[in-house]
N, C-alpha and C. Protein backbone atom coordinates (compact mmCIF):
# COMPACT_ATOMS: atom_id res chain seq x y z
N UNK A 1 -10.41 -26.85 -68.80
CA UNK A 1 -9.50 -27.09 -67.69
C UNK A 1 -10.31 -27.42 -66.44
N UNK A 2 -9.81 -28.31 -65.75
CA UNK A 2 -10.46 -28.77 -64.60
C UNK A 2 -9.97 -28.20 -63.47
N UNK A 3 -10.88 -26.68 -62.91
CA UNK A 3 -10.56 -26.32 -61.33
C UNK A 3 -10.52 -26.69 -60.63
N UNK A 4 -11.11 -28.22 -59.82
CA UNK A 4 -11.54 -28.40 -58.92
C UNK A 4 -10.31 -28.82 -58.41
N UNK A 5 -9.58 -28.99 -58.82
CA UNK A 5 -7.81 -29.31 -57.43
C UNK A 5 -7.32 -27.57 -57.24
N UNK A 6 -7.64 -26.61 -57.42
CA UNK A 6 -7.20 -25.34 -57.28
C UNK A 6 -7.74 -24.65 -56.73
N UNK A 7 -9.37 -24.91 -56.39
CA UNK A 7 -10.11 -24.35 -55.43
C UNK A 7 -9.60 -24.51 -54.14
N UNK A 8 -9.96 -23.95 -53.46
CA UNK A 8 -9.46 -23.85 -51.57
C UNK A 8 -10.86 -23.41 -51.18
N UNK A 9 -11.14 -23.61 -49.98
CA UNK A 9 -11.95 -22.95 -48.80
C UNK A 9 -10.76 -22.58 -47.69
N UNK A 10 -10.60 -21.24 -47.40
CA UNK A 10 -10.06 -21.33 -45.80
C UNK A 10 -10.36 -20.27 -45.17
N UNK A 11 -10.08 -19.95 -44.07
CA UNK A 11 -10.37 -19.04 -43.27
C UNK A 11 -9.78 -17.68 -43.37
N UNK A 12 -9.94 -16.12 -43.56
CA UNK A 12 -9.37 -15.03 -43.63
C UNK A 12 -8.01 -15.11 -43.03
N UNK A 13 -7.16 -15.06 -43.70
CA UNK A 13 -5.49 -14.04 -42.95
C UNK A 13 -5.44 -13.04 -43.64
N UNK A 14 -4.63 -12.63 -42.98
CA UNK A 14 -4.24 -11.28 -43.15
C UNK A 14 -3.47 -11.15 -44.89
N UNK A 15 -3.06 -11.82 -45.48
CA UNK A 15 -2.48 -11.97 -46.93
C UNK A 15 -3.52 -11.90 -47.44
N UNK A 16 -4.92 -11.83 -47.51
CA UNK A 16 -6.11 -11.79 -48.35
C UNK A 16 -6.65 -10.74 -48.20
N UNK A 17 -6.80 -9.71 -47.12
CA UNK A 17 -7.75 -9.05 -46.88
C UNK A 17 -7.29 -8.08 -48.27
N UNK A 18 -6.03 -7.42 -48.72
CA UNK A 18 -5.99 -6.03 -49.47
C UNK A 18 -6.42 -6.57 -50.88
N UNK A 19 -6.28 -7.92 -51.29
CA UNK A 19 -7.25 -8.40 -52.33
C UNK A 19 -8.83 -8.50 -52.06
N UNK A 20 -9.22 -8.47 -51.21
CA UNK A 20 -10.32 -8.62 -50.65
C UNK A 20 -11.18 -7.37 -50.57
N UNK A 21 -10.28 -6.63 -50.75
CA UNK A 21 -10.88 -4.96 -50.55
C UNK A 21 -11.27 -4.35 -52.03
N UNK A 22 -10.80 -5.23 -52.78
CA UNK A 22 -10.99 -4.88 -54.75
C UNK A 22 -11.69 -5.49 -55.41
N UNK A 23 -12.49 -6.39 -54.10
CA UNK A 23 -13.25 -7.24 -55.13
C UNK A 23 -14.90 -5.98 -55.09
N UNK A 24 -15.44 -6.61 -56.24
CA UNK A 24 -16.52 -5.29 -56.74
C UNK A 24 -17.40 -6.44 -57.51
N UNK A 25 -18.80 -5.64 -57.52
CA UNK A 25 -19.60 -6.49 -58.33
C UNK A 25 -20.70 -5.49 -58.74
N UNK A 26 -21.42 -6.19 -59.87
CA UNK A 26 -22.46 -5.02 -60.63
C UNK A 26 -23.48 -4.92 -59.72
N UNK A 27 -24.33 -3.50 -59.70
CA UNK A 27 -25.22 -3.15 -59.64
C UNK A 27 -26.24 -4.37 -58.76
N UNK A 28 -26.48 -4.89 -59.86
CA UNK A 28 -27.74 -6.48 -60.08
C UNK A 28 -27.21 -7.40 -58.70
N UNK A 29 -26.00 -7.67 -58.94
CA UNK A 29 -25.50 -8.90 -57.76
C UNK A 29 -25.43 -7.92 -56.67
N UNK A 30 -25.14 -6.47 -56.21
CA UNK A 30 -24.58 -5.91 -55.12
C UNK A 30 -25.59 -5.99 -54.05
N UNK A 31 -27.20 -6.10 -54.92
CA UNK A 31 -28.17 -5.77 -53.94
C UNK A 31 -28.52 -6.92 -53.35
N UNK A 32 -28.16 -8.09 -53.59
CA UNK A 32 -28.20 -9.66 -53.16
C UNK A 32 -27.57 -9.86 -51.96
N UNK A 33 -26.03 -9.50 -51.58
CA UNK A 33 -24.84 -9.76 -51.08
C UNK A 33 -24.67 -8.33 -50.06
N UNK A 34 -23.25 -8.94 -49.77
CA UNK A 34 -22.50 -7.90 -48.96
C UNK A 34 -21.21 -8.02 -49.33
N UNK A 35 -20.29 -6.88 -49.89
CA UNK A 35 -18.86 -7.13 -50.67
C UNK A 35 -17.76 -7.10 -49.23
N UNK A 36 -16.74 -8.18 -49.29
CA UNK A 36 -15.71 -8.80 -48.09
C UNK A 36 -15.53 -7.20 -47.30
N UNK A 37 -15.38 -6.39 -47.92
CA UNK A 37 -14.77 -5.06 -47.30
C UNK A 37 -15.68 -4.71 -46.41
N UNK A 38 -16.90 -4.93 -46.51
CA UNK A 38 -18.05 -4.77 -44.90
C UNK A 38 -17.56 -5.67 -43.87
N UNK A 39 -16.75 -6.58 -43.97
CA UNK A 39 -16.12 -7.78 -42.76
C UNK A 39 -15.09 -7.63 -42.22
N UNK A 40 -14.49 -6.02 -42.26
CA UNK A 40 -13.21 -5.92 -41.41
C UNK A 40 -13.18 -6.62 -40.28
N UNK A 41 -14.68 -6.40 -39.19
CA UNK A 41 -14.43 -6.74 -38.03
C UNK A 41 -15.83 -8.20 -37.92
N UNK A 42 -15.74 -9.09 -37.34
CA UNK A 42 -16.38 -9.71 -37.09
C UNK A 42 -16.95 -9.75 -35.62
N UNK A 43 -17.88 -10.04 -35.09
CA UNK A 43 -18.51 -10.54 -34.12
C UNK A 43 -17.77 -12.27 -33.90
N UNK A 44 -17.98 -12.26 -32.54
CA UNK A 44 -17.32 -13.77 -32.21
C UNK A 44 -19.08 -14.98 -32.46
N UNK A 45 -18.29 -15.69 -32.80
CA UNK A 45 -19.03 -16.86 -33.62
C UNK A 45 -19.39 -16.48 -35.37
N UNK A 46 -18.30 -15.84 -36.01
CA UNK A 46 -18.68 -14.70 -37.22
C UNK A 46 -17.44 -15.73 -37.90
N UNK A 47 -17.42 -16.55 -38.82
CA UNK A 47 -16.22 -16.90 -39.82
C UNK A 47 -15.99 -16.31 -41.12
N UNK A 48 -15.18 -15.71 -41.21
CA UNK A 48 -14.37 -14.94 -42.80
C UNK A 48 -13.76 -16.20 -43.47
N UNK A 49 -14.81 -16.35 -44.49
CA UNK A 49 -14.48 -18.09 -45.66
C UNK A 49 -13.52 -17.14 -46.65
N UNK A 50 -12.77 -17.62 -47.20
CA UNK A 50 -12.04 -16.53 -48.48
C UNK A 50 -11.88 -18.26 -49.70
N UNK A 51 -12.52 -17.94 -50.92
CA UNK A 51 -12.35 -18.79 -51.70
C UNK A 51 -11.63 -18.45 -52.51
N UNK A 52 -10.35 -18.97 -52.63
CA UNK A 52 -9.12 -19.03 -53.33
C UNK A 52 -8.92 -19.86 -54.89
N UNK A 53 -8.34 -19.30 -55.34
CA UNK A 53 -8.36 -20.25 -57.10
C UNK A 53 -7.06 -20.11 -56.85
N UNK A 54 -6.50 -21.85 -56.63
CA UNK A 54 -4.70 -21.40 -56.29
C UNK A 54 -4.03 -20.58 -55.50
N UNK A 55 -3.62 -19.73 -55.51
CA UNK A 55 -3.48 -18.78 -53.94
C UNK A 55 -4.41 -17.32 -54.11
N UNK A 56 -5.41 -16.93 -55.22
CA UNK A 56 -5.65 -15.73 -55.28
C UNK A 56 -6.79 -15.63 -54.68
N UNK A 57 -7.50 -14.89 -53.98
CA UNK A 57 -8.98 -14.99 -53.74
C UNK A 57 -10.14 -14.29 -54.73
N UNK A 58 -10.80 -15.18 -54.82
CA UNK A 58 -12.34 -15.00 -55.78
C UNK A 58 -13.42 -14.88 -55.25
N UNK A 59 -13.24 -14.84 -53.86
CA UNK A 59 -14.75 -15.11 -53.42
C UNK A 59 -14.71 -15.40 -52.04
N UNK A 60 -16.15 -15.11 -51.58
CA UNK A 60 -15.95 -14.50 -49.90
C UNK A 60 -17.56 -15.51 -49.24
N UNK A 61 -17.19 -15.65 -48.44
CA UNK A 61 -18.52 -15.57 -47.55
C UNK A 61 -18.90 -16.03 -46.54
N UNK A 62 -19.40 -15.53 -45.24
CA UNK A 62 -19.52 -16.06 -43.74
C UNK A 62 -20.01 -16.95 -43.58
N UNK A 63 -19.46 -17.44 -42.35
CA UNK A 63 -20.44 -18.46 -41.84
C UNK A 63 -20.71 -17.98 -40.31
N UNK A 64 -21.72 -18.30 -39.92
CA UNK A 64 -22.11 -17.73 -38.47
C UNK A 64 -22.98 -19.00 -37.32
N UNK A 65 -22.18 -19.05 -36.59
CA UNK A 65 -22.54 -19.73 -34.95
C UNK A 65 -23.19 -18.78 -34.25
N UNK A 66 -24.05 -18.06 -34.05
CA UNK A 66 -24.60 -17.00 -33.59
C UNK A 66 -25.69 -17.25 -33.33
N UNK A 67 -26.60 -16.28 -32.12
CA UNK A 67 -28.26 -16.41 -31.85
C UNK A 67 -29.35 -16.12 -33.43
N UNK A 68 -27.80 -15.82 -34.84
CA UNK A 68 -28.85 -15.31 -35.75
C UNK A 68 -29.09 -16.58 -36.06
N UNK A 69 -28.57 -17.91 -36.18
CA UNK A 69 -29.25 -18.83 -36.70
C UNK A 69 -30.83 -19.34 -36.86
N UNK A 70 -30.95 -19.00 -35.32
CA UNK A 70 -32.52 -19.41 -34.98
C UNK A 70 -33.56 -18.64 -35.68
N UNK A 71 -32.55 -17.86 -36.40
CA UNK A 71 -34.20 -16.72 -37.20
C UNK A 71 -34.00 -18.06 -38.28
N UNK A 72 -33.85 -18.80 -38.54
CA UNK A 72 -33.54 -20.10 -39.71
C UNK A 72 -34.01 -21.33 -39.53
N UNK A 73 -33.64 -22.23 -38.90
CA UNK A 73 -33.96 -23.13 -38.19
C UNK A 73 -33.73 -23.25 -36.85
N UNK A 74 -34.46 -24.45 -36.22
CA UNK A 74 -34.49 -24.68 -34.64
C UNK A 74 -33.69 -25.59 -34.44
N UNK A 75 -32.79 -25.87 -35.58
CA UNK A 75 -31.31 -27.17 -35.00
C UNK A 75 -30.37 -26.41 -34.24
N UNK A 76 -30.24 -26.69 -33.37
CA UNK A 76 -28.61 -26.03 -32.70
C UNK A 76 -27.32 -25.79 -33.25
N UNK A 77 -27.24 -26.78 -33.99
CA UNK A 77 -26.05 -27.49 -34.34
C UNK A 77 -26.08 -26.58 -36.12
N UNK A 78 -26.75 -26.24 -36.06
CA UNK A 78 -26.94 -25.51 -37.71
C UNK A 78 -25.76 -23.85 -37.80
N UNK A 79 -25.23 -23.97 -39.05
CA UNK A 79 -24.52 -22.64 -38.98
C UNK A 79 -25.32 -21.97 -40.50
N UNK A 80 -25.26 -20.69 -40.10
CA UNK A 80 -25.89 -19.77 -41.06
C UNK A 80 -24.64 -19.57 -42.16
N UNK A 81 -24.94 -19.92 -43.55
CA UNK A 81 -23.97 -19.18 -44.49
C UNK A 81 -24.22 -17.68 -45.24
N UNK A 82 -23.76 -16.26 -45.14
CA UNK A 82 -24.27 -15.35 -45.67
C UNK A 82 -23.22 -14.66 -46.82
N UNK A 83 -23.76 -13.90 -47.33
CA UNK A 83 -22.85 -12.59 -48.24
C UNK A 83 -21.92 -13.26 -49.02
N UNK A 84 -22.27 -14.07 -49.76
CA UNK A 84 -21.60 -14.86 -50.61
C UNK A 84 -21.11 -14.04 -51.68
N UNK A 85 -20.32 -14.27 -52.35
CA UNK A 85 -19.85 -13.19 -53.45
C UNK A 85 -18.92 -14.05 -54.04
N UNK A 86 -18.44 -13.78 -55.80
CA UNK A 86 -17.28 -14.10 -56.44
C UNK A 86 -17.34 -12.88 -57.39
N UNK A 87 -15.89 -12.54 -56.64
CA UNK A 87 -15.61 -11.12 -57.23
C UNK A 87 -16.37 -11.23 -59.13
N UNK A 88 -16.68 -10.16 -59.44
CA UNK A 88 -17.34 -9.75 -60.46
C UNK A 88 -16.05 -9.82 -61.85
N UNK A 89 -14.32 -9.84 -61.50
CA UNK A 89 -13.72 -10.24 -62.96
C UNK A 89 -13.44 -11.67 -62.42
N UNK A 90 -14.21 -12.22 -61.91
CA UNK A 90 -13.73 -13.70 -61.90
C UNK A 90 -15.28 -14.98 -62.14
N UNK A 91 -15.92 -14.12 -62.02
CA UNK A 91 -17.30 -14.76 -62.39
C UNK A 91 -17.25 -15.35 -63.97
N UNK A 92 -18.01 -16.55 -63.67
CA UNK A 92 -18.00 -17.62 -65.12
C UNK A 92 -17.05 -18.05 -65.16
N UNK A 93 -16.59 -18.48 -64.37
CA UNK A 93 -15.19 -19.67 -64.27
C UNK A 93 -15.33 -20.70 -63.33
N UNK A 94 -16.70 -20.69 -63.10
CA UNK A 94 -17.16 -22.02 -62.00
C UNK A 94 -16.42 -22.26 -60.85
N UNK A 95 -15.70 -21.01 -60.54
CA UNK A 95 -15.65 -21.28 -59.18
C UNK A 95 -16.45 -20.93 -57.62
N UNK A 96 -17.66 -20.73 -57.92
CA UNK A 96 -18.82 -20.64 -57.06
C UNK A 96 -19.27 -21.88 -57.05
N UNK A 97 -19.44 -22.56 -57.85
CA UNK A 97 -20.21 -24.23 -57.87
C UNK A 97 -19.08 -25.07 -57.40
N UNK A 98 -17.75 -24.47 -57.60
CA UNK A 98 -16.72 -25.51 -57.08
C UNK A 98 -16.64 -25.40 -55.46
N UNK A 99 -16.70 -24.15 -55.28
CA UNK A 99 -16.49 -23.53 -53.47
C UNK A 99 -17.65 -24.37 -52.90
N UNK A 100 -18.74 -24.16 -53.66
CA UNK A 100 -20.23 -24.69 -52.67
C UNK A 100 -20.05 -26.30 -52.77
N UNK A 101 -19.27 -26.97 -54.18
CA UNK A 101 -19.21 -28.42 -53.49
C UNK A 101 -17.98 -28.94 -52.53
N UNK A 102 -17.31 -27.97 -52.34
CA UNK A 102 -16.38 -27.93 -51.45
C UNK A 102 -16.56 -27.82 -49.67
N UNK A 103 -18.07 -27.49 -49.73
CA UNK A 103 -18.76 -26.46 -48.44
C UNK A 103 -19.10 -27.58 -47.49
N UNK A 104 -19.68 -28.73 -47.50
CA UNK A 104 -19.55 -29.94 -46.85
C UNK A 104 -18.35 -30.15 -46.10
N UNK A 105 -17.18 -31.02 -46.67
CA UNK A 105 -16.33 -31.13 -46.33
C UNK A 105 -15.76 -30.26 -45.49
N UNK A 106 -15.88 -29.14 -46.08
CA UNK A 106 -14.92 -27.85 -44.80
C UNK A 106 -15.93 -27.74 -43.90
N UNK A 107 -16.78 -27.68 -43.70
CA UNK A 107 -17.40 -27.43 -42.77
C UNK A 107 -17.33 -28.55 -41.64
N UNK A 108 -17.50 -29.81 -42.13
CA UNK A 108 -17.83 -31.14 -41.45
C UNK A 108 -15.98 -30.86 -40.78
N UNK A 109 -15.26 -31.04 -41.50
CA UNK A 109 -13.64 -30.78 -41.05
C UNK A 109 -13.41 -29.04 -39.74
N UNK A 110 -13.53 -28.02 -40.47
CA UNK A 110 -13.51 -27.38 -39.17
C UNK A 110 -14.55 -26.83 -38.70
N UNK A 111 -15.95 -27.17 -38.38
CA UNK A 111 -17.13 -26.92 -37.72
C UNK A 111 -17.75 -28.63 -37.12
N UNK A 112 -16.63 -29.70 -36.49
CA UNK A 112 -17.57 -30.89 -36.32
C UNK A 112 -18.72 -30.80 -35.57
N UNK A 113 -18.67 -30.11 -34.96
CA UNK A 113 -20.00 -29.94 -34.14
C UNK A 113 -21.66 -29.62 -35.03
N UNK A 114 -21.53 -29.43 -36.58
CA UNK A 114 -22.21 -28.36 -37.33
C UNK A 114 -23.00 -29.73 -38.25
N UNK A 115 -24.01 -30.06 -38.10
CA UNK A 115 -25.04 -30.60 -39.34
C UNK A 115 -25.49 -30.77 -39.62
N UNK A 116 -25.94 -29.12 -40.01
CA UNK A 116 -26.33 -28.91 -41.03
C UNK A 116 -26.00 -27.07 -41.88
N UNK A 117 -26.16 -26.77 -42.84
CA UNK A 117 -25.44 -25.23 -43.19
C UNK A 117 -27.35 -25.10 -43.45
N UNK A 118 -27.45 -23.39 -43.38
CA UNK A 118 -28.97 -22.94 -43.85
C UNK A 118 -28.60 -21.39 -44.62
N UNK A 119 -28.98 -20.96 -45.04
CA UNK A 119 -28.87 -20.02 -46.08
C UNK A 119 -30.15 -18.96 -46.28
N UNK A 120 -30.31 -17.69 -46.91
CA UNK A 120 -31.49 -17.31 -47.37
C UNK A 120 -31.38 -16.34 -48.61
N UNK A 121 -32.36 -17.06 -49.80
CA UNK A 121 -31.83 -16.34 -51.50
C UNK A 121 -33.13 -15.48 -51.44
N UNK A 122 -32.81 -14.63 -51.87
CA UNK A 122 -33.74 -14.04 -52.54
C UNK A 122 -35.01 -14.65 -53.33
N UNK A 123 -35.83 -14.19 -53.27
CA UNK A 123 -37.00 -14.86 -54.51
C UNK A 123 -36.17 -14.34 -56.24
N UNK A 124 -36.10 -13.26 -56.15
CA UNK A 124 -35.52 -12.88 -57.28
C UNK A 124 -34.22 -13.15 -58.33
N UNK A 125 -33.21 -13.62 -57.27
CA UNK A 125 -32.13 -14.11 -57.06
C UNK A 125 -31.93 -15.31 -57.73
N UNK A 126 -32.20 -15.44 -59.01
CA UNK A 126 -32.33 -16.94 -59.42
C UNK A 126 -31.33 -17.96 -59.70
N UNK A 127 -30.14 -16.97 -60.21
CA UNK A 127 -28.62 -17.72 -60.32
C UNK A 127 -28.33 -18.31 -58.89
N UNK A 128 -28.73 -17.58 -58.01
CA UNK A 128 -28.25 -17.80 -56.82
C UNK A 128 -28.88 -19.11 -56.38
N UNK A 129 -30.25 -19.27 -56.05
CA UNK A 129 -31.20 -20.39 -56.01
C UNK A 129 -30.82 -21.58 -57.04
N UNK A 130 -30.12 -21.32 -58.46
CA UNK A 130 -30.00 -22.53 -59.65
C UNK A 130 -28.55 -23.02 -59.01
N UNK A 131 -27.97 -22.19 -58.43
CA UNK A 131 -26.16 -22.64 -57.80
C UNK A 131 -26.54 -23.53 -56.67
N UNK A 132 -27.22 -23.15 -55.46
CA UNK A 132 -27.17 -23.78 -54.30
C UNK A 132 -28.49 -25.08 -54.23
N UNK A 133 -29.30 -25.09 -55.48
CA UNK A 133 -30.04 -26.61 -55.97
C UNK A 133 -28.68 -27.48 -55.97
N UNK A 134 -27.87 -26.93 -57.10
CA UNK A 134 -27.09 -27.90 -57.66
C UNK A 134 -26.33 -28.72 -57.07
N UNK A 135 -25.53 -27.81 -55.73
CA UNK A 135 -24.83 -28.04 -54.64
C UNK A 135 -25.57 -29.17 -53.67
N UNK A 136 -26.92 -29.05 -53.67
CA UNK A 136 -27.66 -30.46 -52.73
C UNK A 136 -28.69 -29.28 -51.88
N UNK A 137 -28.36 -28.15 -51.85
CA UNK A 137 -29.22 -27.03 -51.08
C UNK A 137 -31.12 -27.91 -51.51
N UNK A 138 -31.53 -27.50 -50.50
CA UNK A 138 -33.10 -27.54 -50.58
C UNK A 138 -33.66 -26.48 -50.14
N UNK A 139 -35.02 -25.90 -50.42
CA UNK A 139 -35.83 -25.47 -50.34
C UNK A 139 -36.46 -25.74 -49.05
N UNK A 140 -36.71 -25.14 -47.91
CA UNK A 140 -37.25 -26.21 -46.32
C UNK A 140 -38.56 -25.57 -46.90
N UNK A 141 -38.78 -24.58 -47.42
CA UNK A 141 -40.23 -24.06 -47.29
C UNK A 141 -40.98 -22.75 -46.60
N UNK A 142 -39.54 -22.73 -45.76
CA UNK A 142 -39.94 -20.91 -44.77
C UNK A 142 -39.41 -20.22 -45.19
N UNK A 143 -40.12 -19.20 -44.84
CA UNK A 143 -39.84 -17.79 -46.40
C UNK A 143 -39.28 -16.46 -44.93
N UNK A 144 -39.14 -16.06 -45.31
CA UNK A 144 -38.44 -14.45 -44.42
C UNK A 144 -38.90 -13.07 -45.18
N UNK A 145 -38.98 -11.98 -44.63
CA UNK A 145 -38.64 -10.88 -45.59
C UNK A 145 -37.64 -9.95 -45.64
N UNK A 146 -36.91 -10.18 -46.38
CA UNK A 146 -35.39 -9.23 -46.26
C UNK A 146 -34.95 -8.06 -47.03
N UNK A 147 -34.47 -7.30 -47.05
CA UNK A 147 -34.21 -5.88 -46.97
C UNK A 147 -35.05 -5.40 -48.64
N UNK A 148 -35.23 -6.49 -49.59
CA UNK A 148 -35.54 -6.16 -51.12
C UNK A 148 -36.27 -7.43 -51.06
N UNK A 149 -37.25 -8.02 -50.58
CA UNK A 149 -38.34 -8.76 -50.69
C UNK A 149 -37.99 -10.14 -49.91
N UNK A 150 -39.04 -11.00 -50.76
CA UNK A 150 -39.26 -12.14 -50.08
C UNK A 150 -37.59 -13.20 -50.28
N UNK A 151 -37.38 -13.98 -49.26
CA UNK A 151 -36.28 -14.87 -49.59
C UNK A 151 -36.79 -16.21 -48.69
N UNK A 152 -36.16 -17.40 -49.44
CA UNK A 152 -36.14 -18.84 -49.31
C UNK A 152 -35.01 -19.07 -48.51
N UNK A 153 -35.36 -19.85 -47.57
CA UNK A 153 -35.02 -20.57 -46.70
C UNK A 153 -34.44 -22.04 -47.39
N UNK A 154 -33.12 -22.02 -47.73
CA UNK A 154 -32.71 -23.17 -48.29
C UNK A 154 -31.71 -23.77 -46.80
N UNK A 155 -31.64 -25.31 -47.06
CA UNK A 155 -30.36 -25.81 -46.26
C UNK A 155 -30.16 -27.08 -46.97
N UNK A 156 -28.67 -27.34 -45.95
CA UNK A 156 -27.51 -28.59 -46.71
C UNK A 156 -27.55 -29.14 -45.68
N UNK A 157 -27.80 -30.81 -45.63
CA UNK A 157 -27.38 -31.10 -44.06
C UNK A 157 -26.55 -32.03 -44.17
N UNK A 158 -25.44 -32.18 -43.29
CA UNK A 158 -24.20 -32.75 -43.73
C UNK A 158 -24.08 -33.84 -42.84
């Protein structure tokens, strides 16, 4: 079956959050991420993405206009994507590869000011790094150290 007309990107309402609060993931993925229920409150320049399969949500993850960008790159115009997640009973149904080729477009549509997206995977993290290749993500080459080791500095520029 072909997802890709059933995927959505949109912004948090309030109809998502108590699904949003059940999403859970193993052990392995938890230490990668941050699960939607840490995002009650946002900081301003903080976006709540909710990725929807038809109207249900599967999957979460910020985007940020913030002074954190610059720990990333020195474009202005760049937004940070973080805490990506697809809830753990909805994983292997390709809707993470569908959301991320979806991630252009929404962004270019409600962020015009924004291009380029930047990101940071884990070294370890390899599903994560084989998803956001596929998507057009690159490798820039600057490395960080984050809370469980080294992570890559990937970006999309749109």
């Amino acid at each position: 079956m072909d997802i890709t007309n059933f995927i959505e990107l949109k912004h948090l309402s309030n109809e998502h959050v108590n699904l949003l609060h059940s999403f859970e993931l193993p052990k392995e993925q938890s230490q990668f991420t941050s699960l939607p229920i840490n995002f009650a409150n946002v900081s301003e320049g903080q976006f709540r993405i909710v990725i929807l399969y038809r109207t249900e949500p599967v999957g979460f993850f910020l985007l940020h206009a913030t002074e954190r960008v610059k720990d990333y790159t020195n474009n202005q115009q760049a937004m940070l994507l973080t805490s990506f997640s697809i809830n753990h009973s909805q994983q292997g149904k390709g809707y993470a590869k569908q959301a991320m080729n979806l991630l252009k477009k929404f962004v270019s549509d409600e962020f015009p000011n924004c291009n380029e997206i930047v990101l940071a995977v884990n070294h370890k993290n390899i599903a994560a790094q084989q998803l956001y290749k596929k998507v057009g993500f690159q490798d820039t080459g600057k490395r960080k150290v984050g809370p469980i080791g080294e992570q890559f500095i990937m970006n999309l520029l749109l």
